[in-house]
PDB file of N, CA and C in Angstrom:
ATOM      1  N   UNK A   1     -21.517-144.316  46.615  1.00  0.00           N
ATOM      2  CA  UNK A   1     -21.879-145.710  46.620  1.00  0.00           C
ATOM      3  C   UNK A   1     -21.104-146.462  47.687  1.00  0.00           C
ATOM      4  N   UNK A   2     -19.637-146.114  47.714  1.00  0.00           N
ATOM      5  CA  UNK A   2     -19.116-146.786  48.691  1.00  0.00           C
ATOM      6  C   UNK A   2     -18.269-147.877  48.021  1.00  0.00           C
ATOM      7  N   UNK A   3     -18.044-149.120  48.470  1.00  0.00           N
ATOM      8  CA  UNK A   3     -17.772-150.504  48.144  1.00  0.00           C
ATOM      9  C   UNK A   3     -18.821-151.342  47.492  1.00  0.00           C
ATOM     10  N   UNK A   4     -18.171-152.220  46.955  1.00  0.00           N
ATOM     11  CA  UNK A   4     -18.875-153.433  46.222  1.00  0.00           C
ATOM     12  C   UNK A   4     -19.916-154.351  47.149  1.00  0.00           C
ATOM     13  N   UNK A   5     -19.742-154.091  48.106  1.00  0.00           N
ATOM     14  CA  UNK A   5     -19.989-154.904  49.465  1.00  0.00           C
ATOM     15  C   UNK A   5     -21.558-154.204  49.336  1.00  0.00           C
ATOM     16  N   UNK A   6     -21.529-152.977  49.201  1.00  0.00           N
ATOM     17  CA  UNK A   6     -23.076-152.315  49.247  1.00  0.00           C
ATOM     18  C   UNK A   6     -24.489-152.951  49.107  1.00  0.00           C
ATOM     19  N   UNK A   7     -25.149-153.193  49.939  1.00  0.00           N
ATOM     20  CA  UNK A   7     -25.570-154.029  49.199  1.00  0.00           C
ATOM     21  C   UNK A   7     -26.980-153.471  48.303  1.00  0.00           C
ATOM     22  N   UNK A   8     -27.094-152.162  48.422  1.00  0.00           N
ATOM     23  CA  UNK A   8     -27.775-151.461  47.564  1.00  0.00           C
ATOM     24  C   UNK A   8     -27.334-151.648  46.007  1.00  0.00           C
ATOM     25  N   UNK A   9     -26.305-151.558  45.575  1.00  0.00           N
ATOM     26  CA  UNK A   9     -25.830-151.623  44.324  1.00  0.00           C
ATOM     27  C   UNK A   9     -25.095-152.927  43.889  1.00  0.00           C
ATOM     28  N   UNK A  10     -25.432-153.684  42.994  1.00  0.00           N
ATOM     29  CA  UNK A  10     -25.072-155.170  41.902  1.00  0.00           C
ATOM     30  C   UNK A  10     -24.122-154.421  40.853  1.00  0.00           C
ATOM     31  N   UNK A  11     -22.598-155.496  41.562  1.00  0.00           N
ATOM     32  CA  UNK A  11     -22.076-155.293  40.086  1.00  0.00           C
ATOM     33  C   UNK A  11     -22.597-155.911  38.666  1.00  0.00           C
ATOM     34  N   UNK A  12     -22.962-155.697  37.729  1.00  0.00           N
ATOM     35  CA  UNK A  12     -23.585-156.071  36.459  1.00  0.00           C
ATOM     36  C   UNK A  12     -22.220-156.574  34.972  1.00  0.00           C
ATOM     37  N   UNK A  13     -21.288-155.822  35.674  1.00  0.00           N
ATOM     38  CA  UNK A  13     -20.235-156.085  34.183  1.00  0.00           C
ATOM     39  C   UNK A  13     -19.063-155.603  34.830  1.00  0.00           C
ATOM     40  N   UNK A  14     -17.502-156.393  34.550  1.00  0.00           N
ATOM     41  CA  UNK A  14     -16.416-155.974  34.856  1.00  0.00           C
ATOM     42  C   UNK A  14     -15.654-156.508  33.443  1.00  0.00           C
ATOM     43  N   UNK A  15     -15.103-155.274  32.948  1.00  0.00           N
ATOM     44  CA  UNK A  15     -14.002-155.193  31.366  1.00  0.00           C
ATOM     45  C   UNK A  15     -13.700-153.778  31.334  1.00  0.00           C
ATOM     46  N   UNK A  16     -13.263-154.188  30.039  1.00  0.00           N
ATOM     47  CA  UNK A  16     -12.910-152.889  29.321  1.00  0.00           C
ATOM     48  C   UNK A  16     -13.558-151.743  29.440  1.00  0.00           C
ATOM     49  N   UNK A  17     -12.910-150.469  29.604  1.00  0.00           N
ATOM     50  CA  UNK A  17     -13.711-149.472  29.968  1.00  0.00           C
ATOM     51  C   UNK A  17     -14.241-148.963  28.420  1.00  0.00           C
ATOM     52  N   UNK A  18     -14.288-149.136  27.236  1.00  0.00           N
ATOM     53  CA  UNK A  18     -15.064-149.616  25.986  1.00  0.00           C
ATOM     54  C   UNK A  18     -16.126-149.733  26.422  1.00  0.00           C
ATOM     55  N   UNK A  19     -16.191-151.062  26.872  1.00  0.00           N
ATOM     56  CA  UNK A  19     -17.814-151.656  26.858  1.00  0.00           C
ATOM     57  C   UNK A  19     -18.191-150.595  28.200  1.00  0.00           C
ATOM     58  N   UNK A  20     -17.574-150.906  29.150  1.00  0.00           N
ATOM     59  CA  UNK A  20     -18.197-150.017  30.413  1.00  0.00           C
ATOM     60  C   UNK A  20     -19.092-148.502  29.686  1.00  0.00           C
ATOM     61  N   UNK A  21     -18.357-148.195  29.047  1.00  0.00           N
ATOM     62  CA  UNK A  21     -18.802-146.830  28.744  1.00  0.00           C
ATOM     63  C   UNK A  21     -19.955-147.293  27.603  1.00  0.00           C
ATOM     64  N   UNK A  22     -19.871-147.995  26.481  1.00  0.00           N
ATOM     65  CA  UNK A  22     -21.085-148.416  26.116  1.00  0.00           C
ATOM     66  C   UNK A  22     -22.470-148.701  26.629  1.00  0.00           C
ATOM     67  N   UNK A  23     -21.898-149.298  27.636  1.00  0.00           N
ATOM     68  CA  UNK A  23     -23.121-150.206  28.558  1.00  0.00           C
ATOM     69  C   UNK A  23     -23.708-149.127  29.030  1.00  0.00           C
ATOM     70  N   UNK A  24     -22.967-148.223  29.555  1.00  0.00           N
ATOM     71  CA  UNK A  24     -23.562-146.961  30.067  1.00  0.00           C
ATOM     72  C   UNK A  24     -24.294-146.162  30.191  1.00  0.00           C
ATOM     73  N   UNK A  25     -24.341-145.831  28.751  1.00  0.00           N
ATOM     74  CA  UNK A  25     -24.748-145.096  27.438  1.00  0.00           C
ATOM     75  C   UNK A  25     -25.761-145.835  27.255  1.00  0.00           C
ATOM     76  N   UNK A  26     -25.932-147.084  27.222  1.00  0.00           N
ATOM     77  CA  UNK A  26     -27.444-148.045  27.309  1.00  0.00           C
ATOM     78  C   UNK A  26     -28.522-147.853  27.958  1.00  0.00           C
ATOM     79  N   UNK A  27     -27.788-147.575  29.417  1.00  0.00           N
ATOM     80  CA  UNK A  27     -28.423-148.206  30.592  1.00  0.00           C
ATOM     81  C   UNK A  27     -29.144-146.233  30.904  1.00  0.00           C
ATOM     82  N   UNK A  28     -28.200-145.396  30.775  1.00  0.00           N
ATOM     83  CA  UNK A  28     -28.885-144.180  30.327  1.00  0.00           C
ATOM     84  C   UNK A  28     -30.003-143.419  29.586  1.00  0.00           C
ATOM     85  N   UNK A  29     -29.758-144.365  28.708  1.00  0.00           N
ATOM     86  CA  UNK A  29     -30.864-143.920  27.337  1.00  0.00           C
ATOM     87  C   UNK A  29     -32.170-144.353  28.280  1.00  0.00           C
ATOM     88  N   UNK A  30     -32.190-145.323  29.038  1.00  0.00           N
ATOM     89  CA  UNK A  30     -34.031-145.907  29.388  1.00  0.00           C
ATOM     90  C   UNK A  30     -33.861-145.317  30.996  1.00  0.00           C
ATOM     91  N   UNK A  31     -32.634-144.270  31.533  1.00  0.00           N
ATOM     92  CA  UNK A  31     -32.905-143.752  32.481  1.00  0.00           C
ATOM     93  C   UNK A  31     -31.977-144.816  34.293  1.00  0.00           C
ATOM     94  N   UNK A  32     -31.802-145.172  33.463  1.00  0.00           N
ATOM     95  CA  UNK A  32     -31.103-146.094  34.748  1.00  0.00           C
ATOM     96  C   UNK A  32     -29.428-145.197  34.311  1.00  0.00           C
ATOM     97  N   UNK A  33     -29.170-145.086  35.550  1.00  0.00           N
ATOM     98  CA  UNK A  33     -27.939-144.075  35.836  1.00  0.00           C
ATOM     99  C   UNK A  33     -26.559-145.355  37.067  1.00  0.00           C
ATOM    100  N   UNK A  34     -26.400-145.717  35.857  1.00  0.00           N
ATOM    101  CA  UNK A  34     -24.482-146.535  36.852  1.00  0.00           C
ATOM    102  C   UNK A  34     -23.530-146.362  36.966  1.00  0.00           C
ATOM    103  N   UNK A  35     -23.073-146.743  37.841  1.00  0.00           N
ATOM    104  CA  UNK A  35     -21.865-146.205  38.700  1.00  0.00           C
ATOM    105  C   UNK A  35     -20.597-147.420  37.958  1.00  0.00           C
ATOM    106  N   UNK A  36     -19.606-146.332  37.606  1.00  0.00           N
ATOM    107  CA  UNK A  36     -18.813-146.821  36.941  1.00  0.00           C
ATOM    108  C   UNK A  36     -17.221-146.464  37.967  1.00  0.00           C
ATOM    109  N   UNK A  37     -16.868-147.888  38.659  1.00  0.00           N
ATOM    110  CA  UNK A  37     -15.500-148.250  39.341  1.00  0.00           C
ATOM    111  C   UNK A  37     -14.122-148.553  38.564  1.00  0.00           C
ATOM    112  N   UNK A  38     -13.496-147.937  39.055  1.00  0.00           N
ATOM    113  CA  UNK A  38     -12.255-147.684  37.861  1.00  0.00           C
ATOM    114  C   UNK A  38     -10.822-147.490  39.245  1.00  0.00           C
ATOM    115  N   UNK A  39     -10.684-149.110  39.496  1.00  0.00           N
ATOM    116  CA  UNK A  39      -9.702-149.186  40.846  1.00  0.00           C
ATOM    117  C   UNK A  39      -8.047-148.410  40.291  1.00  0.00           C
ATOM    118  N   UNK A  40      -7.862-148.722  38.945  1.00  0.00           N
ATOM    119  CA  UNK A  40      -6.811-147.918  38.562  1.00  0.00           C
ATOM    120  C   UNK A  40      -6.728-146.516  38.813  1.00  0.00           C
ATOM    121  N   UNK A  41      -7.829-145.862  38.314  1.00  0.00           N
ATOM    122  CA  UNK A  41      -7.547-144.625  38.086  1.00  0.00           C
ATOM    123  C   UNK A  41      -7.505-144.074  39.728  1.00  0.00           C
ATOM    124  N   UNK A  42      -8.265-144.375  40.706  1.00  0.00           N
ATOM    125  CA  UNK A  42      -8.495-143.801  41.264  1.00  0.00           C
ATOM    126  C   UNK A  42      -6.941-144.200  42.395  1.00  0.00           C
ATOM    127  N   UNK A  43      -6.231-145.243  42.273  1.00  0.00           N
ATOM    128  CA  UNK A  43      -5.283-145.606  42.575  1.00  0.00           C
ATOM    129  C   UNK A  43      -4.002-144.117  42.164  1.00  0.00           C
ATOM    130  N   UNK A  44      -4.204-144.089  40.730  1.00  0.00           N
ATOM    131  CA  UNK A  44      -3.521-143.299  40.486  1.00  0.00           C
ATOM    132  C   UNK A  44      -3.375-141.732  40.740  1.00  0.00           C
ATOM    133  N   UNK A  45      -4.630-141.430  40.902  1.00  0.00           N
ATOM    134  CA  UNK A  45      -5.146-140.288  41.530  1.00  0.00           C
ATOM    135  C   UNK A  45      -4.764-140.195  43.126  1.00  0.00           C
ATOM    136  N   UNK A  46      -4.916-141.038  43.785  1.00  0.00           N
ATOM    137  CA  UNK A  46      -4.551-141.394  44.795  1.00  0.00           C
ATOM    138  C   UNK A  46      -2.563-141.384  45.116  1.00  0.00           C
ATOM    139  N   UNK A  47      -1.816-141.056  44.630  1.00  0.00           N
ATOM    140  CA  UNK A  47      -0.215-141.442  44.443  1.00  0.00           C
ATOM    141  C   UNK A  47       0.299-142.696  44.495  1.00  0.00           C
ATOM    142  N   UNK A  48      -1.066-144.028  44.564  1.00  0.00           N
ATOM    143  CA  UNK A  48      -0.015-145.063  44.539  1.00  0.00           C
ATOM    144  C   UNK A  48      -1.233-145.995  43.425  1.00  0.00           C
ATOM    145  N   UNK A  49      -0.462-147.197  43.041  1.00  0.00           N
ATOM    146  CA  UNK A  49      -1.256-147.834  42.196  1.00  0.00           C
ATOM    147  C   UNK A  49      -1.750-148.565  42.505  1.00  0.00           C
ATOM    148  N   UNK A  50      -2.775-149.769  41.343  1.00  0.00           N
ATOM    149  CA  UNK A  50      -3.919-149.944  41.816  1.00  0.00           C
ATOM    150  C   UNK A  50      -4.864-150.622  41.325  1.00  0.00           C
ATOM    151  N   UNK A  51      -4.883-151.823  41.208  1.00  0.00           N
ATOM    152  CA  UNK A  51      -6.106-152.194  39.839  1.00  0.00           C
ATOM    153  C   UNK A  51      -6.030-152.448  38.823  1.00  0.00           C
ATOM    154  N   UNK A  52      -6.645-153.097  37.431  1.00  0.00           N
ATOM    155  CA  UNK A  52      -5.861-153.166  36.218  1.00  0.00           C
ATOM    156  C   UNK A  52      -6.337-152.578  35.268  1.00  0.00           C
ATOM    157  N   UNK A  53      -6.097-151.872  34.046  1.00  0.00           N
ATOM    158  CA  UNK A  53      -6.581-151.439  33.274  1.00  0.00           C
ATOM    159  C   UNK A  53      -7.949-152.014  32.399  1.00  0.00           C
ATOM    160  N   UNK A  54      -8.169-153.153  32.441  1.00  0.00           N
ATOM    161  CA  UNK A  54      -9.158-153.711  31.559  1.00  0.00           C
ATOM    162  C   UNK A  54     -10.364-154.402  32.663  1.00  0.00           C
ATOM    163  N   UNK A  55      -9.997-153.855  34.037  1.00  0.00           N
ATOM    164  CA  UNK A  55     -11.045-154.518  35.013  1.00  0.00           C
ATOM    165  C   UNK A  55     -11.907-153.312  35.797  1.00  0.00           C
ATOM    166  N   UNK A  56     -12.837-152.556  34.774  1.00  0.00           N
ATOM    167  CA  UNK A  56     -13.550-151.114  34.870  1.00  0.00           C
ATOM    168  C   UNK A  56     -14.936-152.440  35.716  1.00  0.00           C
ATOM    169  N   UNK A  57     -15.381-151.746  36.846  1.00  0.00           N
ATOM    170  CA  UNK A  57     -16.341-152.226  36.629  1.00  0.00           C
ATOM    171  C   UNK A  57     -17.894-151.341  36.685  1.00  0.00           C
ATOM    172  N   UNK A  58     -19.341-151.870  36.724  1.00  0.00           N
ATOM    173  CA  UNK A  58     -20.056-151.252  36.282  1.00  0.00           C
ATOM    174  C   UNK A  58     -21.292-152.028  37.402  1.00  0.00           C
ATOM    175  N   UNK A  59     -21.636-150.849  38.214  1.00  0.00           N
ATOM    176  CA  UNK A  59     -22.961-151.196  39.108  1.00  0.00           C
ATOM    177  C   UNK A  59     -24.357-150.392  38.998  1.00  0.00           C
ATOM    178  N   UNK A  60     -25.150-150.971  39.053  1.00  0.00           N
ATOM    179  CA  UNK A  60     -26.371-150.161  39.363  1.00  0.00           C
ATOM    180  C   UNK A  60     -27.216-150.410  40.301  1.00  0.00           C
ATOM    181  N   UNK A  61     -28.571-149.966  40.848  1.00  0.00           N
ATOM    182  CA  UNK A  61     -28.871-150.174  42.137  1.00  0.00           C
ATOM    183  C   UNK A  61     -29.820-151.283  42.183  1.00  0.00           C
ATOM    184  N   UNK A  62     -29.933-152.115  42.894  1.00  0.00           N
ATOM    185  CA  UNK A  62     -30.579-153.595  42.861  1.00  0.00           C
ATOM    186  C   UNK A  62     -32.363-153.300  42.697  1.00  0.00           C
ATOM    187  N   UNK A  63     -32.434-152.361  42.627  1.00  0.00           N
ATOM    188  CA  UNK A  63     -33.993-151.964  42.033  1.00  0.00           C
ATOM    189  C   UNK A  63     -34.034-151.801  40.807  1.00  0.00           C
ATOM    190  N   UNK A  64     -33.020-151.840  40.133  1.00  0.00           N
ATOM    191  CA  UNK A  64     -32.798-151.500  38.777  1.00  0.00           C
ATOM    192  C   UNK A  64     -32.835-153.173  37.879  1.00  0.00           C
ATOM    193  N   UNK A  65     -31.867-153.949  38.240  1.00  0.00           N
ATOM    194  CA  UNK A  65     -31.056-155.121  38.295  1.00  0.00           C
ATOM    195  C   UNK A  65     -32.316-155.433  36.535  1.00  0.00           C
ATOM    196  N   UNK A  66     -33.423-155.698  36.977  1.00  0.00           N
ATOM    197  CA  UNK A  66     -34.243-156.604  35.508  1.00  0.00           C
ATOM    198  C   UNK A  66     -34.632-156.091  35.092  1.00  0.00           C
ATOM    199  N   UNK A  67     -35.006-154.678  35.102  1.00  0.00           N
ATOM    200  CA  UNK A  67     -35.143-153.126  33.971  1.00  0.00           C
ATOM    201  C   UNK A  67     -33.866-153.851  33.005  1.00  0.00           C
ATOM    202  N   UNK A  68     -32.375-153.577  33.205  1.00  0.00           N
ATOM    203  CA  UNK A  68     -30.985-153.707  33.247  1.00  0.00           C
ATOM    204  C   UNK A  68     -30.994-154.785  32.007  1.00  0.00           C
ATOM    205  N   UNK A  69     -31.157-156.215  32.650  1.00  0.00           N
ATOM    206  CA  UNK A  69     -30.548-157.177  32.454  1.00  0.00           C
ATOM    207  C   UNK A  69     -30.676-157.225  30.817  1.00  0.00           C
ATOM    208  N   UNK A  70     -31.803-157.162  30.176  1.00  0.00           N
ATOM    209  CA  UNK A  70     -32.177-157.780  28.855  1.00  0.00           C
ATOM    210  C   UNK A  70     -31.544-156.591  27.729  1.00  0.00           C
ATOM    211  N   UNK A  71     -31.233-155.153  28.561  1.00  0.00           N
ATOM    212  CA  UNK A  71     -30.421-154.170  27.522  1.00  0.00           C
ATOM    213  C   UNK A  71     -29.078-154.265  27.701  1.00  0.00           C
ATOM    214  N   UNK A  72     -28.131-155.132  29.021  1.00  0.00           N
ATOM    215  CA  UNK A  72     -26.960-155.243  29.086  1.00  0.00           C
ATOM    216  C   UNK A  72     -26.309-156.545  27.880  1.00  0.00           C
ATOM    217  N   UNK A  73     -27.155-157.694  27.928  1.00  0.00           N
ATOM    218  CA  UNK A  73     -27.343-158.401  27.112  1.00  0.00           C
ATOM    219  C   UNK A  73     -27.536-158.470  25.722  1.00  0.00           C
ATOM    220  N   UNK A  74     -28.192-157.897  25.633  1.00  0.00           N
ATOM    221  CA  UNK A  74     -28.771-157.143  24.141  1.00  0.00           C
ATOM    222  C   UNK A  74     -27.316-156.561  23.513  1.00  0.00           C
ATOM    223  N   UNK A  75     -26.999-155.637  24.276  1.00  0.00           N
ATOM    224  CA  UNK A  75     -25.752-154.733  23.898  1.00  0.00           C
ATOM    225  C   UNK A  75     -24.551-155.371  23.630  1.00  0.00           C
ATOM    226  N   UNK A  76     -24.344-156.687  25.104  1.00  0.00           N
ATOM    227  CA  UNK A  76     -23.166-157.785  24.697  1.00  0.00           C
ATOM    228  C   UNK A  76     -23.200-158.348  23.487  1.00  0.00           C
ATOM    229  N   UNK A  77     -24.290-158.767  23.402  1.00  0.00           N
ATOM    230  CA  UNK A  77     -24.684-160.002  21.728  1.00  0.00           C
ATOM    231  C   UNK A  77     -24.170-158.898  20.619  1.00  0.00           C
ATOM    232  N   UNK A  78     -24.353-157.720  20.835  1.00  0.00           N
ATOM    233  CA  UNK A  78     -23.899-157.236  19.769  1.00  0.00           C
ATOM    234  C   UNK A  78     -22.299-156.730  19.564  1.00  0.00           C
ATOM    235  N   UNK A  79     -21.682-157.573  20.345  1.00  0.00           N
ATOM    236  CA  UNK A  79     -20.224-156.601  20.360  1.00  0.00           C
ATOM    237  C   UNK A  79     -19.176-158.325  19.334  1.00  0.00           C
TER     238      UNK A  79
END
């Protein structure tokens, strides 16, 4: 994917990697496949640090975006 800058891919949600991974699992079930950014880990993987633990974020590709919107929503209302 690259950077956020892409402009193929919309970030859709930045939290907890909880919900990230929920949302996921959503956005999967009807076939839409997102890319999940995790500046910590990869910081850490990397030898230096990086990002914060509760700021996972979650993109998918801007063809996707209103498939998306009403099951990301859906899923929030319920948390």
């Amino acid at each position: 994917m690259g950077d956020e800058n892409n402009s193929d891919y919309v970030r859709v949600y930045t939290g907890p990697m909880v919900i990230v991974k929920m949302l996921q699992s959503h956005l999967q079930d009807v076939g839409i496949h997102p890319i999940v950014k995790d500046n910590l880990q990869s910081g850490l993987r990397g030898g230096f640090g990086g990002g914060l633990p509760d700021l996972i974020q979650l993109f998918i590709h801007k063809d996707e975006v209103e498939k998306a919107g009403p099951i990301i929503s859906e899923a929030l209302e319920g948390i």
